[in-house]
N, C-alpha and C. Protein backbone atom coordinates (compact mmCIF):
# COMPACT_ATOMS: atom_id res chain seq x y z
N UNK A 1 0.38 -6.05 -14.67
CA UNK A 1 1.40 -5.68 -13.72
C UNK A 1 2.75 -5.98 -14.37
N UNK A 2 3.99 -4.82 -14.58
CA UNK A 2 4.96 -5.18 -14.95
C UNK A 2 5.83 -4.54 -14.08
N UNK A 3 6.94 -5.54 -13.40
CA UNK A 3 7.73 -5.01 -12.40
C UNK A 3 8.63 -3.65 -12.38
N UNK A 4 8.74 -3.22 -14.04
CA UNK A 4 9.35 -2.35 -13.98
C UNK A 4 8.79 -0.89 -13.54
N UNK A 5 7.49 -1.21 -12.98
CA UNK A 5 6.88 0.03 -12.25
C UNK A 5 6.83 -0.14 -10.58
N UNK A 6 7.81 -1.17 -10.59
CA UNK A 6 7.71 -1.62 -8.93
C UNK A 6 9.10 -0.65 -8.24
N UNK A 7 8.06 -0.51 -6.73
CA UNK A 7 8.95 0.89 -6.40
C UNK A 7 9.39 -0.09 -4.88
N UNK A 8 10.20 -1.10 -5.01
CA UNK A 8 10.41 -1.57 -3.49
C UNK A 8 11.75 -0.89 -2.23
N UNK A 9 10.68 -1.64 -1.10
CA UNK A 9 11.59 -0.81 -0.27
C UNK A 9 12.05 -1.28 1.02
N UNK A 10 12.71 -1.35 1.63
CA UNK A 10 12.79 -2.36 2.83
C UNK A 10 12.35 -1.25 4.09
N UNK A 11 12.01 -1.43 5.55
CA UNK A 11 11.93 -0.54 6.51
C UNK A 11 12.54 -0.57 7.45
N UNK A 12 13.47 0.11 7.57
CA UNK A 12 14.52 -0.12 8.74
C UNK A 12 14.50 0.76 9.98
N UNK A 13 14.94 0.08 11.11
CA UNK A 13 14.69 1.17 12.23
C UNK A 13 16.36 0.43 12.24
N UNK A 14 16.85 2.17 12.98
CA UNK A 14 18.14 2.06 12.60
C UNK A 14 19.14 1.51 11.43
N UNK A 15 20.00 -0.06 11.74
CA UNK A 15 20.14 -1.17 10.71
C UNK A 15 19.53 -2.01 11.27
N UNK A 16 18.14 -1.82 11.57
CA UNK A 16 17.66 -3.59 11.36
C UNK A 16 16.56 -3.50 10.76
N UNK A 17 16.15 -4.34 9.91
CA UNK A 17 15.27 -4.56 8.72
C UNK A 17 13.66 -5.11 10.17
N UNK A 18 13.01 -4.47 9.47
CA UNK A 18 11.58 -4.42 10.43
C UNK A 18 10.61 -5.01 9.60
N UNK A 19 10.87 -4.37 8.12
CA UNK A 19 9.46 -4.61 7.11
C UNK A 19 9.91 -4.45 5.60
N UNK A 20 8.88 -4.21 4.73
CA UNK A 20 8.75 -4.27 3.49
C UNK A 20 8.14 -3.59 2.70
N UNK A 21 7.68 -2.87 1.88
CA UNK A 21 6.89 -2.15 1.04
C UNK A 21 7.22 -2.36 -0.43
N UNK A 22 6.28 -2.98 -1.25
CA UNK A 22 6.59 -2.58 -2.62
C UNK A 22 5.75 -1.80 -3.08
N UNK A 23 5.31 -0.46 -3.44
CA UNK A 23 4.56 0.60 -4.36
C UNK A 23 5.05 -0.03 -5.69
N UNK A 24 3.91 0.84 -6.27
CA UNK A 24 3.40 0.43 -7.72
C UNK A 24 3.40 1.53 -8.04
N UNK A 25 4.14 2.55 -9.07
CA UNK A 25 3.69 3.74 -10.22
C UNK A 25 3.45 3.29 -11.33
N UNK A 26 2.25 2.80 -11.98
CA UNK A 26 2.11 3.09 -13.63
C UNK A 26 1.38 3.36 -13.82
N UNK A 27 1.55 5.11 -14.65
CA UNK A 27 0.22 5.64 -14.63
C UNK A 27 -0.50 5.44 -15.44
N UNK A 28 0.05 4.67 -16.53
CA UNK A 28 -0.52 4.45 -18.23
C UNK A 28 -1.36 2.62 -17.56
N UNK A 29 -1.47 2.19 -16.69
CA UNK A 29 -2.14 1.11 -16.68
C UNK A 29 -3.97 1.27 -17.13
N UNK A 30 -4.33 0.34 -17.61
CA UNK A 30 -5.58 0.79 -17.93
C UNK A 30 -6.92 0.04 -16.88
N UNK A 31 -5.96 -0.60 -16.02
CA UNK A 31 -7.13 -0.44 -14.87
C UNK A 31 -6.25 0.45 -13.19
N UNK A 32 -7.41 1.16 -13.28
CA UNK A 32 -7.36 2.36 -12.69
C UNK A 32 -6.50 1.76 -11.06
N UNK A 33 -7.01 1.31 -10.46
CA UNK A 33 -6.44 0.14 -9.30
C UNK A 33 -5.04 0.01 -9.09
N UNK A 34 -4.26 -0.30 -10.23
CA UNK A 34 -2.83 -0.29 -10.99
C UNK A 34 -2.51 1.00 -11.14
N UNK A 35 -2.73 2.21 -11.02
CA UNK A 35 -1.79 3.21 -11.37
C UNK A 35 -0.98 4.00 -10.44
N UNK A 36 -0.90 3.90 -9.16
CA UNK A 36 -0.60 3.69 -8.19
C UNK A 36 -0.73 3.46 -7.14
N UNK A 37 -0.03 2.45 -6.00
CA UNK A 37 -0.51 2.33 -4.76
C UNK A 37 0.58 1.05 -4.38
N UNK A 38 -0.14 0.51 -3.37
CA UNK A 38 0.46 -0.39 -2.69
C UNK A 38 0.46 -2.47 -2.86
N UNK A 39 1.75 -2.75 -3.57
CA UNK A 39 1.17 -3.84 -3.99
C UNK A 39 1.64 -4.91 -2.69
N UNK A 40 2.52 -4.59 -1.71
CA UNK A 40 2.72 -5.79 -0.56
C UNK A 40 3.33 -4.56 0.56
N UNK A 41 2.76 -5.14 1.90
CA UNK A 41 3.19 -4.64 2.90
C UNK A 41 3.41 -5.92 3.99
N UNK A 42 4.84 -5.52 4.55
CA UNK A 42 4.98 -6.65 5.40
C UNK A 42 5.51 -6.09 6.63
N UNK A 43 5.74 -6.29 7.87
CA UNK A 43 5.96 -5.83 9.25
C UNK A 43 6.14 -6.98 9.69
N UNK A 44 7.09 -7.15 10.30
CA UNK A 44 7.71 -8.22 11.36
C UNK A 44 6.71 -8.06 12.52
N UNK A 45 6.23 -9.51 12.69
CA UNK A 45 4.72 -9.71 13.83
C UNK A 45 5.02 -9.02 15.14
N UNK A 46 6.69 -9.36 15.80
CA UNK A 46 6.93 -8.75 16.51
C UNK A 46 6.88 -7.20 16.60
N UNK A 47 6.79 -6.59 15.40
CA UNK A 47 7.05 -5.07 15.39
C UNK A 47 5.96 -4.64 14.94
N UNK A 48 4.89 -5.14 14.57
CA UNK A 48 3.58 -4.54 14.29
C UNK A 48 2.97 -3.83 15.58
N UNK A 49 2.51 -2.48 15.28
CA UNK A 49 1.59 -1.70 16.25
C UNK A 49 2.48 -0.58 16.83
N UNK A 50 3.60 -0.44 16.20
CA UNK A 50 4.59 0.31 16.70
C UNK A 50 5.09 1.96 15.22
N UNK A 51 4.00 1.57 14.66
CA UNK A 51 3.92 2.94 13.61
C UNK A 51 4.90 2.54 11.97
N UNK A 52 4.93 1.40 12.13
CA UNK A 52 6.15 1.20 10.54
C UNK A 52 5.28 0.97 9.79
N UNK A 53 3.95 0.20 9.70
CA UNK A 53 3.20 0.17 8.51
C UNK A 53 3.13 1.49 8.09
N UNK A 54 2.10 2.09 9.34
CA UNK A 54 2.05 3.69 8.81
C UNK A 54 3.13 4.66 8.06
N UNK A 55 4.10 4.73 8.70
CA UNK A 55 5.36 4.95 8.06
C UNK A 55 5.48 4.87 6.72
N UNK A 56 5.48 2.98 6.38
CA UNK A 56 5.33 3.08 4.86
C UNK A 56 4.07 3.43 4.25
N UNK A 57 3.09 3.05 4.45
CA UNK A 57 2.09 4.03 3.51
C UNK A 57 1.95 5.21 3.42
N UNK A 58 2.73 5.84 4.15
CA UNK A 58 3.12 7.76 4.07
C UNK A 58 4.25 7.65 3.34
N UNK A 59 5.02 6.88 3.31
CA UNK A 59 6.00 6.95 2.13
C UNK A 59 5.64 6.55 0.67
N UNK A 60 4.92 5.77 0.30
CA UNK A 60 4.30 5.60 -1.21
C UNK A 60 3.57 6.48 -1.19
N UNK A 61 2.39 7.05 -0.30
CA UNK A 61 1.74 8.18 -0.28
C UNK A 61 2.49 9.40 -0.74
N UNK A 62 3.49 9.76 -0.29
CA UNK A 62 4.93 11.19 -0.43
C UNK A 62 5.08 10.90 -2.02
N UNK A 63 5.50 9.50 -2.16
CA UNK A 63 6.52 9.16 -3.78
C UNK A 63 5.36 9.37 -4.58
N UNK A 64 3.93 8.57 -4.63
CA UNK A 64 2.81 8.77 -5.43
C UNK A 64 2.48 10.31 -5.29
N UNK A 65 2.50 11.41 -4.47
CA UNK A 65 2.07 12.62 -5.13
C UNK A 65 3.95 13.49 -5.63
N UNK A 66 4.77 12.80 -5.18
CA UNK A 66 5.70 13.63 -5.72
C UNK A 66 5.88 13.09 -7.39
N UNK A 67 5.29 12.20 -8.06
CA UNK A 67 5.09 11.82 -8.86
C UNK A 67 3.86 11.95 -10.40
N UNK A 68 2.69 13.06 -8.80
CA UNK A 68 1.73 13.42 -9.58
C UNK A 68 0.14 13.44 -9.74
N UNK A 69 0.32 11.99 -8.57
CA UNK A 69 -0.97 10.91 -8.50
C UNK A 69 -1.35 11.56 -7.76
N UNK A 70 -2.84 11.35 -7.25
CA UNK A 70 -3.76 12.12 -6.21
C UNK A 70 -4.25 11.10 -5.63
N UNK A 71 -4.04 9.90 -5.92
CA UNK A 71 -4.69 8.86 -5.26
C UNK A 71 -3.73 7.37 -4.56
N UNK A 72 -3.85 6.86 -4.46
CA UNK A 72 -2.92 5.36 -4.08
C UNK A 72 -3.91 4.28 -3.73
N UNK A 73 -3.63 3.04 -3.76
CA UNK A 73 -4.88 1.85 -3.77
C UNK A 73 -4.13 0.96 -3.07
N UNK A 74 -5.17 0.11 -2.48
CA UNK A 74 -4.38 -0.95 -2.00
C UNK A 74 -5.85 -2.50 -2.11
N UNK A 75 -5.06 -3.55 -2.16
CA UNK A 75 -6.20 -4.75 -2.47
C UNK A 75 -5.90 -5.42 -0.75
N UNK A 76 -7.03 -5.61 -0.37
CA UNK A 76 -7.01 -6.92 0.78
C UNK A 76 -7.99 -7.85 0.87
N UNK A 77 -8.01 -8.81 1.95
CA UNK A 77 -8.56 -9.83 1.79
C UNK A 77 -9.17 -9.42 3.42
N UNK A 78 -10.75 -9.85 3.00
CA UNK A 78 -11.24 -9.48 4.00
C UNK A 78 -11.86 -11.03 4.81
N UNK A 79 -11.71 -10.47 6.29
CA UNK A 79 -12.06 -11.23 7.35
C UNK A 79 -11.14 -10.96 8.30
N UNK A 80 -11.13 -12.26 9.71
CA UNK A 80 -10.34 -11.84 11.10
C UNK A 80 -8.83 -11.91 10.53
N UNK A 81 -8.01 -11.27 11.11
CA UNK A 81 -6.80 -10.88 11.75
C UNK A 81 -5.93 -10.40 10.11
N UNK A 82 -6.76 -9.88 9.05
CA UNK A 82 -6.61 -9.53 7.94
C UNK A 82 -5.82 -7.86 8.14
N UNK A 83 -5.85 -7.45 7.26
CA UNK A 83 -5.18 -6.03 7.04
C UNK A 83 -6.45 -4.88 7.11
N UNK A 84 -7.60 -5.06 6.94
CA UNK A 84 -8.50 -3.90 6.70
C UNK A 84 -8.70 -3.46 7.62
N UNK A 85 -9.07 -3.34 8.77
CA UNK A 85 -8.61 -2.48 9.99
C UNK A 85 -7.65 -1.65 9.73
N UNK A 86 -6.36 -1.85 9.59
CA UNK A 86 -5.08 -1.07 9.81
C UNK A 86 -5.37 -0.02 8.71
N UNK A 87 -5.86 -0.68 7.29
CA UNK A 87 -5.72 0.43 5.93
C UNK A 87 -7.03 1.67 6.21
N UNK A 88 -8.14 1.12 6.88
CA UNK A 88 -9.34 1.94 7.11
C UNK A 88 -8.70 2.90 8.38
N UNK A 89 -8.04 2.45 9.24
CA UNK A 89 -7.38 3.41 10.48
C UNK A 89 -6.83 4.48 9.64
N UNK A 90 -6.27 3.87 8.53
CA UNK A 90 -5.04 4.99 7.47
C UNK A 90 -6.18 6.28 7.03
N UNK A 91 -7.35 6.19 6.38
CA UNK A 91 -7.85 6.73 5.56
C UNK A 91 -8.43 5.78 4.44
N UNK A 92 -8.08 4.75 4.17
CA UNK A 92 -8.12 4.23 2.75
C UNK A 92 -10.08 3.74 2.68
N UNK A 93 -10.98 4.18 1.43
CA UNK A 93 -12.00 3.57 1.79
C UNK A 93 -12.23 2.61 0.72
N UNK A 94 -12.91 1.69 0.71
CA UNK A 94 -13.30 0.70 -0.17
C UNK A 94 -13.90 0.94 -1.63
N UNK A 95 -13.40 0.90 -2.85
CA UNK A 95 -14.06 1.66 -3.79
C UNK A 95 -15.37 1.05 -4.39
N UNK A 96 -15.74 -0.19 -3.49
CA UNK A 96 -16.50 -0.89 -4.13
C UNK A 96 -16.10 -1.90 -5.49
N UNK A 97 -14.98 -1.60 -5.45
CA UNK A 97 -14.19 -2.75 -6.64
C UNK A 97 -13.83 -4.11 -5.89
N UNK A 98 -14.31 -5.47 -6.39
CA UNK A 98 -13.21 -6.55 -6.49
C UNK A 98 -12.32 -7.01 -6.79
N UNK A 99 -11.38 -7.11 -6.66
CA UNK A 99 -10.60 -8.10 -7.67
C UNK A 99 -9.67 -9.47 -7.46
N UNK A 100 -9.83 -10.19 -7.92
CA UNK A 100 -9.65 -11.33 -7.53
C UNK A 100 -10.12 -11.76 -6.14
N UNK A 101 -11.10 -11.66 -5.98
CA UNK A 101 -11.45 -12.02 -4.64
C UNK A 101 -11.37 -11.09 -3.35
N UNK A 102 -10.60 -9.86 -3.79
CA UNK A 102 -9.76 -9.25 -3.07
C UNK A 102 -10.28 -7.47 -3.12
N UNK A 103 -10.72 -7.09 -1.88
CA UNK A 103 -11.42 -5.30 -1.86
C UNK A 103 -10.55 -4.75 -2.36
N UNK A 104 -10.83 -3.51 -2.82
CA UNK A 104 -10.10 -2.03 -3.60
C UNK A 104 -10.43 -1.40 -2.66
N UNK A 105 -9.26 -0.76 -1.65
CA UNK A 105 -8.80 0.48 -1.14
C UNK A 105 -8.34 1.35 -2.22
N UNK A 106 -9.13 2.94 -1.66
CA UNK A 106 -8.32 3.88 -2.02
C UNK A 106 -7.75 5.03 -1.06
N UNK A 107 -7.19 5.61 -1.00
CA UNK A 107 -6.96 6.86 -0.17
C UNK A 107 -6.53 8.21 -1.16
N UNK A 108 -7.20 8.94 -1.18
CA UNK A 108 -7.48 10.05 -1.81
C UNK A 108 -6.15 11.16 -1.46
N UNK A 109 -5.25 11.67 -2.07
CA UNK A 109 -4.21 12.36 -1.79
C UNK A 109 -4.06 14.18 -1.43
């Protein structure tokens, strides 16, 4: 991972900061996981369930195919009140990869 493929972004409704997104483009990485997708998503607890996650993963989704990619990934940690619900609601399915402890989402573009 080298930051200079980091695509961050803040999420604002109106001017007020709601959330977070950093995407990942590098397509030359040589594990596949890394070549693009989603490396942090954050939503203010209060503002979760109100469509901004979604939001941003349609936006790295937009930048990753206006870029080329057909795919986007994301890693979580599975169990209660975790993220895999929300990414499986998205589309994203499990590629059967680990890493670090941590599932491989993909969502197919």
């Amino acid at each position: 991972m080298h930051f200079g493929t980091a695509w961050p972004r803040l999420i604002l409704d109106d001017d007020r900061v709601v959330g977070f997104v950093m995407g990942n483009f590098d397509p030359e990485n040589e594990i596949g996981a890394f070549r693009a997708g989603i490396w942090r998503l954050n939503i203010a607890a209060d503002q979760q369930g109100q469509g901004y996650g979604r939001f941003a993963v349609e936006a790295v989704a937009a930048e990753a195919r206006r870029r080329g990619h057909n795919r986007i990934t994301v890693l979580w940690v599975q169990g209660d009140g975790g993220p895999e619900g929300f990414y499986l609601r998205l589309g994203f399915t499990p590629t059967g990869e680990v890493m670090g402890g941590e599932t491989v989402g993909e969502l197919m573009l």
